[in-house]
Structures are given as C-alpha cells and as structure tokens.
PDB file of N, CA and C in Angstrom:
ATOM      1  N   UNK A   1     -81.078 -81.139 -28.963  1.00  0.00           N
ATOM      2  CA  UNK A   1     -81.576 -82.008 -30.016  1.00  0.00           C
ATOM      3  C   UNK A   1     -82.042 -81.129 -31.164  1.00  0.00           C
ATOM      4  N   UNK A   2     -81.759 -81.657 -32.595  1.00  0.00           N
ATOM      5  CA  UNK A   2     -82.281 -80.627 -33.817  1.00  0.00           C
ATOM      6  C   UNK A   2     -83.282 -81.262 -34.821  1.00  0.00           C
ATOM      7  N   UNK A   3     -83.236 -82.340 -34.901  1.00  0.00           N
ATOM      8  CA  UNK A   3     -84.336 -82.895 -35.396  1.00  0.00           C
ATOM      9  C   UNK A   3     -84.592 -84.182 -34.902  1.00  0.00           C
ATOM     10  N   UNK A   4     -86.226 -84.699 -34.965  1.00  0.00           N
ATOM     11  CA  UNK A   4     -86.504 -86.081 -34.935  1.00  0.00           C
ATOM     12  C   UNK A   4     -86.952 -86.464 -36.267  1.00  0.00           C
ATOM     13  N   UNK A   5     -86.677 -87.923 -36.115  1.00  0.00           N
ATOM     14  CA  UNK A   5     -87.475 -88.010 -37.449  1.00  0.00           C
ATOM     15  C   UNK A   5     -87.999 -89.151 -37.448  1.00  0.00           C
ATOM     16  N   UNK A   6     -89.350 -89.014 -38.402  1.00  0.00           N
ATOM     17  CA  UNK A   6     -90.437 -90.343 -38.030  1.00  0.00           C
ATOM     18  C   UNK A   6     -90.382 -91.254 -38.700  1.00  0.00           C
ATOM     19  N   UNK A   7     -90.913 -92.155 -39.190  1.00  0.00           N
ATOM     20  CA  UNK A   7     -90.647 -93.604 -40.636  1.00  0.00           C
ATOM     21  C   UNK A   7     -92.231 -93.334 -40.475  1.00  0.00           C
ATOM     22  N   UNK A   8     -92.773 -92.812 -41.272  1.00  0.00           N
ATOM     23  CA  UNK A   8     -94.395 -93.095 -41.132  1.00  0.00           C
ATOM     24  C   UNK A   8     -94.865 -94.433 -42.230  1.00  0.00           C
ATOM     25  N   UNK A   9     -96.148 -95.164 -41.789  1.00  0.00           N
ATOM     26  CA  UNK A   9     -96.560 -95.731 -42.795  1.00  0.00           C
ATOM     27  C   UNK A   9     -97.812 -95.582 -43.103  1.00  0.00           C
ATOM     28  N   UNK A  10     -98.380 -95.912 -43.949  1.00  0.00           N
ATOM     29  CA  UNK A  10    -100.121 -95.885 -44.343  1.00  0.00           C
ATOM     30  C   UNK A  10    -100.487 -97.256 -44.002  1.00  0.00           C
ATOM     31  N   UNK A  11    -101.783 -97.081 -42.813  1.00  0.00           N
ATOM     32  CA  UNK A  11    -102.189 -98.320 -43.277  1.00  0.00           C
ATOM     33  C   UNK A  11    -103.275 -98.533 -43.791  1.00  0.00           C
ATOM     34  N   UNK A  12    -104.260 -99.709 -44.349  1.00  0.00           N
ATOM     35  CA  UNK A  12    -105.083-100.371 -45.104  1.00  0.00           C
ATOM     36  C   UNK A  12    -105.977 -99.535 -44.878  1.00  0.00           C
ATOM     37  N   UNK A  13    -106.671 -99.003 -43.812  1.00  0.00           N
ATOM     38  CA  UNK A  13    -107.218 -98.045 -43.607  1.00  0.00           C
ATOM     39  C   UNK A  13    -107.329 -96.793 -44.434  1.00  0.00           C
ATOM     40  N   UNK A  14    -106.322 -96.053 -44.581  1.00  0.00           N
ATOM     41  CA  UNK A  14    -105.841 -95.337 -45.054  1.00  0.00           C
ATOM     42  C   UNK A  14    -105.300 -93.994 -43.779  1.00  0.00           C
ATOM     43  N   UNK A  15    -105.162 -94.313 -42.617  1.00  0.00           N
ATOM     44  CA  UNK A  15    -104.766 -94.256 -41.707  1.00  0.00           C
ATOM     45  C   UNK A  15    -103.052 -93.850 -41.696  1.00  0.00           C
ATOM     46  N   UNK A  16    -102.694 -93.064 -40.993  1.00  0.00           N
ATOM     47  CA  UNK A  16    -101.310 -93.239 -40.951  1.00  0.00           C
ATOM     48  C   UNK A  16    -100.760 -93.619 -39.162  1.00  0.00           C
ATOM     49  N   UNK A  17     -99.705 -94.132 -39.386  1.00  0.00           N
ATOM     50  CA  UNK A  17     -98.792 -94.429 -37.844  1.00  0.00           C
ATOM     51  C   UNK A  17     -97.424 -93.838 -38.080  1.00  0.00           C
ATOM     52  N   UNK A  18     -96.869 -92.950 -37.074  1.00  0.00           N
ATOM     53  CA  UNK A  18     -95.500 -92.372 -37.477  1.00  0.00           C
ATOM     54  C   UNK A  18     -94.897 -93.025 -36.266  1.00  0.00           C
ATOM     55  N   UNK A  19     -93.672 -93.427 -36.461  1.00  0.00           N
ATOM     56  CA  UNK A  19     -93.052 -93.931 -34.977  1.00  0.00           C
ATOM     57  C   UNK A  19     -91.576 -93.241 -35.561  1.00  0.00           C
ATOM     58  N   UNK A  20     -91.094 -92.732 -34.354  1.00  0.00           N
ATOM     59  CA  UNK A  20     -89.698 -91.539 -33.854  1.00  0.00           C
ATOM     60  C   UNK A  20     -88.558 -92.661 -34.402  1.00  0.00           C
ATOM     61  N   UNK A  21     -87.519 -92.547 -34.862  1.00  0.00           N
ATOM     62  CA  UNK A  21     -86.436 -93.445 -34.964  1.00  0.00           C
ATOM     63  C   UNK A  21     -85.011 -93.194 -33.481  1.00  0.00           C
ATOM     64  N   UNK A  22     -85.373 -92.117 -32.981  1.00  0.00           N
ATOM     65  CA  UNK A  22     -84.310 -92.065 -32.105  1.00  0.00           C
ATOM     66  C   UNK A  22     -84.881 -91.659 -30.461  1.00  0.00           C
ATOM     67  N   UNK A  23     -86.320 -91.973 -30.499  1.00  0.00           N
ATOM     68  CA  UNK A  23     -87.037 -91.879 -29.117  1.00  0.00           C
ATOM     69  C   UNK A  23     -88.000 -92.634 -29.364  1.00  0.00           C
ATOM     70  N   UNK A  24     -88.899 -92.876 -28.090  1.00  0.00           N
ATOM     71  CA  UNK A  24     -89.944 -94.068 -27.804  1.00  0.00           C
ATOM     72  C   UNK A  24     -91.429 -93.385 -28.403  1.00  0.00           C
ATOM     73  N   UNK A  25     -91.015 -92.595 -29.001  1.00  0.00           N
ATOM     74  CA  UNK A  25     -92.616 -91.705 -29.297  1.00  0.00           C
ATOM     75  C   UNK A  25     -93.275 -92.822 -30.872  1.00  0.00           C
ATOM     76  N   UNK A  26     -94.451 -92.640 -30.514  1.00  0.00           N
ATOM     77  CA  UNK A  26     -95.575 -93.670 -31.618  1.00  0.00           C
ATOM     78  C   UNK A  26     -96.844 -92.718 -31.538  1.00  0.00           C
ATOM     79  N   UNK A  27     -97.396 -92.780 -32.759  1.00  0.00           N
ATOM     80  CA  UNK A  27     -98.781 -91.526 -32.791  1.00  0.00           C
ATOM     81  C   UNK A  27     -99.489 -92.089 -33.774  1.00  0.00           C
ATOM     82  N   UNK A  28    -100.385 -91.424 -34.310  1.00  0.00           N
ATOM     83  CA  UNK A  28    -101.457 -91.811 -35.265  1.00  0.00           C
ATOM     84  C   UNK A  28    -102.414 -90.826 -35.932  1.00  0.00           C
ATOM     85  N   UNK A  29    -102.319 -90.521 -37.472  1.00  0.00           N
ATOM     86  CA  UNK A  29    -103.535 -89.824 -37.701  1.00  0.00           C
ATOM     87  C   UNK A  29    -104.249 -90.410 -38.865  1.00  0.00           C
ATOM     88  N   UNK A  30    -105.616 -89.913 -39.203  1.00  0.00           N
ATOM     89  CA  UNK A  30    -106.388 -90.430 -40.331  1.00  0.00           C
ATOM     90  C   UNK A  30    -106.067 -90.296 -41.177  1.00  0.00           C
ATOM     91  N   UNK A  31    -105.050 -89.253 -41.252  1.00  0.00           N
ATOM     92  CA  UNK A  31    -104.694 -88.402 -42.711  1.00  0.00           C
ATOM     93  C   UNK A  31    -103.821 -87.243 -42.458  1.00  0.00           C
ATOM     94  N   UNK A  32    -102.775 -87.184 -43.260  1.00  0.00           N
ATOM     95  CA  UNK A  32    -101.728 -86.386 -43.201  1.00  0.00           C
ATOM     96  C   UNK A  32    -101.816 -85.274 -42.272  1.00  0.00           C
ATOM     97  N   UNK A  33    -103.122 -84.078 -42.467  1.00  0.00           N
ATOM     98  CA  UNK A  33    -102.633 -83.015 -41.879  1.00  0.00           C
ATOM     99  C   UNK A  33    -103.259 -83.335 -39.993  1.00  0.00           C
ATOM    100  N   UNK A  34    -104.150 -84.408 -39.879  1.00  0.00           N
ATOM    101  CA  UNK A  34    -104.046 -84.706 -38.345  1.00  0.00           C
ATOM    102  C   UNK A  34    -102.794 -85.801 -38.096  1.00  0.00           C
ATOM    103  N   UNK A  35    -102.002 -86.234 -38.881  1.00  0.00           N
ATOM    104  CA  UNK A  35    -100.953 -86.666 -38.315  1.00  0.00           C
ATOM    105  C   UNK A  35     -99.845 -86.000 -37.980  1.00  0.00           C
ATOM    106  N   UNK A  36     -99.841 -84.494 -38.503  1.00  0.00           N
ATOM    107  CA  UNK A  36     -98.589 -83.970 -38.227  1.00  0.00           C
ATOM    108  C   UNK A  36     -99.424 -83.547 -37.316  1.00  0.00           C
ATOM    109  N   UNK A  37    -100.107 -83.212 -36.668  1.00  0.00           N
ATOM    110  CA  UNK A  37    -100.664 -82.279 -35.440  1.00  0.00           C
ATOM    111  C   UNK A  37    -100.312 -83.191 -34.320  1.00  0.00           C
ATOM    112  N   UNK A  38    -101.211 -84.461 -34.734  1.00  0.00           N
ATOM    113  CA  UNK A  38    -100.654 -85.665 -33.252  1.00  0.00           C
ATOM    114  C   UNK A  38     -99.262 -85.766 -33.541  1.00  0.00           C
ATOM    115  N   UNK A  39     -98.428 -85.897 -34.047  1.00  0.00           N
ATOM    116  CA  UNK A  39     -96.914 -86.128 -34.007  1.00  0.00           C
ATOM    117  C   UNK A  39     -96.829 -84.723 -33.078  1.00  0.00           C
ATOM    118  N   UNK A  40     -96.688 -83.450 -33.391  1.00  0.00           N
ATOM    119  CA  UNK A  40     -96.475 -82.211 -32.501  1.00  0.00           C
ATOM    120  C   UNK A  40     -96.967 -82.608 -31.195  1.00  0.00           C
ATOM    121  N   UNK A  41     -98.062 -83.240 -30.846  1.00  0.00           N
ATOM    122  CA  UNK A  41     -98.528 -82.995 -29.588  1.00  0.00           C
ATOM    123  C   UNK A  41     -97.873 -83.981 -28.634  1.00  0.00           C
ATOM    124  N   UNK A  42     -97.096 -85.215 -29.338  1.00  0.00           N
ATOM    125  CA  UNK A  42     -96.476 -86.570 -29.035  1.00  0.00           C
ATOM    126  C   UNK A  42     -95.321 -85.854 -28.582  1.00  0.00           C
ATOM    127  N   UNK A  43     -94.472 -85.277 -29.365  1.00  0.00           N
ATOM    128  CA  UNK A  43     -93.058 -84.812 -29.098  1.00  0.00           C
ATOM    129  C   UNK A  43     -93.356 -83.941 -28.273  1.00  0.00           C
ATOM    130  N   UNK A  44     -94.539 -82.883 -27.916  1.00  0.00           N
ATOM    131  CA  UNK A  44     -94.255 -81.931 -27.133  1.00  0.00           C
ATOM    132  C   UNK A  44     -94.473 -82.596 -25.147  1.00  0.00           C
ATOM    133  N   UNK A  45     -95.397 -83.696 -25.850  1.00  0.00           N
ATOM    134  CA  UNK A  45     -95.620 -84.254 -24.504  1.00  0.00           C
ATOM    135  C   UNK A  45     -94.818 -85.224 -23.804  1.00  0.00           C
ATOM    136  N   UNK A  46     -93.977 -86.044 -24.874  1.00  0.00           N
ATOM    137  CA  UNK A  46     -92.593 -86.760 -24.365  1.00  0.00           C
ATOM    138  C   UNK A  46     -92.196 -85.968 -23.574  1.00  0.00           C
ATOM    139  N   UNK A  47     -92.073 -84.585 -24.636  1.00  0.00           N
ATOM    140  CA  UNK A  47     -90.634 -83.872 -23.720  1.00  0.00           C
ATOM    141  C   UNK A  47     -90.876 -82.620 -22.463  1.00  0.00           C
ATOM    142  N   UNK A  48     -92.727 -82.915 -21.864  1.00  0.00           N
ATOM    143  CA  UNK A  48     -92.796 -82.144 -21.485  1.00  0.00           C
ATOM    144  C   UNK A  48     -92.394 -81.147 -19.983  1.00  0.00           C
ATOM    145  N   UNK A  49     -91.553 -82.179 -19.556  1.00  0.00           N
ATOM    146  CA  UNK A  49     -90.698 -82.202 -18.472  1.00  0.00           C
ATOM    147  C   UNK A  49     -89.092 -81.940 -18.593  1.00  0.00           C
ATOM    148  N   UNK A  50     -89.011 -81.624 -19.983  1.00  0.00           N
ATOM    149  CA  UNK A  50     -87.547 -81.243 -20.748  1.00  0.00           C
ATOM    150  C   UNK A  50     -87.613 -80.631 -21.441  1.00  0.00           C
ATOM    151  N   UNK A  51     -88.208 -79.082 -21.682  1.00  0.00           N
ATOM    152  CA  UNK A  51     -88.733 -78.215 -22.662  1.00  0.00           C
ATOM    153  C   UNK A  51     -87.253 -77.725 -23.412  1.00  0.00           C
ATOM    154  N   UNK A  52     -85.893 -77.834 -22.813  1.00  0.00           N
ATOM    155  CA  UNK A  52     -84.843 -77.592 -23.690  1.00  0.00           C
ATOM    156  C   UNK A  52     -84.536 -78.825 -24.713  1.00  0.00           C
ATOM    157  N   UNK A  53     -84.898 -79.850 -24.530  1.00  0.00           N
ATOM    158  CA  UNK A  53     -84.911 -80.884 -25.179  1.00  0.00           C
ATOM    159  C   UNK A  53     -86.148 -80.810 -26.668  1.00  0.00           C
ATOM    160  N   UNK A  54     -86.972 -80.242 -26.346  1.00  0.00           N
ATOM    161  CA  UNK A  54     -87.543 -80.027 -27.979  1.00  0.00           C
ATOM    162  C   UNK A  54     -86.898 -80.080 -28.783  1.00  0.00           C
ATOM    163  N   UNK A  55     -87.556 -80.943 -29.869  1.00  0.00           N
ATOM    164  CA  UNK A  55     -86.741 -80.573 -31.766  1.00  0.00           C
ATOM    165  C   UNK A  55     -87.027 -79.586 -32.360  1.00  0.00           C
ATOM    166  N   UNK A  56     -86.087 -78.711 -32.717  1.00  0.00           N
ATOM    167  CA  UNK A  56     -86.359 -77.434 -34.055  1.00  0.00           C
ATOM    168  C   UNK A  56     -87.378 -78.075 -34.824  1.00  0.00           C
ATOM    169  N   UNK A  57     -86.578 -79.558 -35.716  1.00  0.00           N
ATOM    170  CA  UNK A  57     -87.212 -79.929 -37.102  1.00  0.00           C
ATOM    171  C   UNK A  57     -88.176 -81.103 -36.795  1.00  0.00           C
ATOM    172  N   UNK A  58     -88.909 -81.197 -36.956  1.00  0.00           N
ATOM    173  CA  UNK A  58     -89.487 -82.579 -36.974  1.00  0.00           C
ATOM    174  C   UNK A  58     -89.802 -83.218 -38.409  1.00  0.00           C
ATOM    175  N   UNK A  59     -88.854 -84.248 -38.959  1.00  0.00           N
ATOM    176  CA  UNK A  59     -89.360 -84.903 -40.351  1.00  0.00           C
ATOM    177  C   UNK A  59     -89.973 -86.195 -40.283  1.00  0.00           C
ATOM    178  N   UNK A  60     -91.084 -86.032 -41.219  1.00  0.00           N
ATOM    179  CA  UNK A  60     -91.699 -87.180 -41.332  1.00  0.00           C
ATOM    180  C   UNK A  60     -91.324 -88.195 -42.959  1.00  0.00           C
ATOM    181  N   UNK A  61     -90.841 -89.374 -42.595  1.00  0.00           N
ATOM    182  CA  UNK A  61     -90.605 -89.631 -43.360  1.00  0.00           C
ATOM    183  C   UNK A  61     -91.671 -90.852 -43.982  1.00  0.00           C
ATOM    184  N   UNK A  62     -91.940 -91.182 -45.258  1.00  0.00           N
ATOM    185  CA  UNK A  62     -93.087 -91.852 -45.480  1.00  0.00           C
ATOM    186  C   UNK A  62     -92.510 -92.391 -46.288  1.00  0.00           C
ATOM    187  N   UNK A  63     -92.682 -94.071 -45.494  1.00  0.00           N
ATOM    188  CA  UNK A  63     -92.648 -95.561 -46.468  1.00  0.00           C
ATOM    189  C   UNK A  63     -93.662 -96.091 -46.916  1.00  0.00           C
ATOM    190  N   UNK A  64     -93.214 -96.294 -48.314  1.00  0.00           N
ATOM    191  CA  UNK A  64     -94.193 -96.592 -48.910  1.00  0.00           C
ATOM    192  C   UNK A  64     -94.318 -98.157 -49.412  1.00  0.00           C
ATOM    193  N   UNK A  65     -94.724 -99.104 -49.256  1.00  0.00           N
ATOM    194  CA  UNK A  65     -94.524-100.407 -49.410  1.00  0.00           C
ATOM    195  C   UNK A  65     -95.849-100.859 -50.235  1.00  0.00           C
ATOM    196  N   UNK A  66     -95.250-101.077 -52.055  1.00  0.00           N
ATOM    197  CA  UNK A  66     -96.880-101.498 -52.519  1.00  0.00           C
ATOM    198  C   UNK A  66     -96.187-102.682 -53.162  1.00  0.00           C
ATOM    199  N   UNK A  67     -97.238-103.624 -53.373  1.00  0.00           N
ATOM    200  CA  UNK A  67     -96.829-105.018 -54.498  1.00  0.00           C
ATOM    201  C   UNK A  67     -97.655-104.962 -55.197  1.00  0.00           C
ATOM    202  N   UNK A  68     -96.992-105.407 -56.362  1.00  0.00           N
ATOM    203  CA  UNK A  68     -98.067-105.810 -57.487  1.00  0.00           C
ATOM    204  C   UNK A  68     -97.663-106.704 -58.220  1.00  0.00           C
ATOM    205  N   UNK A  69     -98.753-107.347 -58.948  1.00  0.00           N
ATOM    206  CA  UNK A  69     -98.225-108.150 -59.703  1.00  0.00           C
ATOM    207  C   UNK A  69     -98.028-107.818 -61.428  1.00  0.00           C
ATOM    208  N   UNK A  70     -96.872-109.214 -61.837  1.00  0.00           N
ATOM    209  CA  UNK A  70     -97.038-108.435 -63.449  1.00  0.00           C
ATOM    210  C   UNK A  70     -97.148-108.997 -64.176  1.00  0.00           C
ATOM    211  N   UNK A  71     -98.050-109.052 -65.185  1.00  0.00           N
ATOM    212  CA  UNK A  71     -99.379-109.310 -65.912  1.00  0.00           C
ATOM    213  C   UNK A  71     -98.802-109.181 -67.283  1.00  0.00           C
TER     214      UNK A  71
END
C-alpha cells in the first residue's frame, strides 16, 4: 500500500474528524497538528498486525463546506 488518504472535516467545534477513504479507520483531533498525530496512531494501529501493510504517504484531505448568504 502507498498512500491513504483522509476527507477530513471541521466541525462546529472547531474540532476536526478525518475518516480513511479506502479502509475502516475514523480519528479525531482539536486541531490540525493533534489530528495528524491521532491519524498516525489510527493507521499504525489498524495495521498493527500487518506492519508490511503501512502507508509511505498519508494525505489528509480537507473539506471545506461553508454557506452564506448574499446580501
């Protein structure tokens, strides 16, 4: 495997949730740099019974979904 990659979103919180698009992995951080740490510790622990199975890359990808109105 060479990369996973996440769909992250922000929520209301200001919270983030990253969920894997091609495995069952789901994580969570307050803020960017503890979300890439829990994402690392998610993928390492999925796979921790398949250590050749690790990803080189891990991308996070961030959707961004705002509305507004126009005035």
């Amino acid at each position: 495997m060479n990369d996973l990659i996440f769909e992250v979103t922000q929520e209301a919180d200001g919270g983030f949730i990253a969920e894997c698009l091609t495995e069952t992995i789901v994580t969570q951080g307050d803020d960017w740099t503890s979300l890439k740490t829990a994402v690392a510790e998610a993928v390492r622990g999925f796979f921790f019974d398949e250590p050749e199975k690790l990803a080189c890359h891990i991308r996070l990808h961030l959707i961004r979904d705002e509305a507004f109105a126009l005035v």
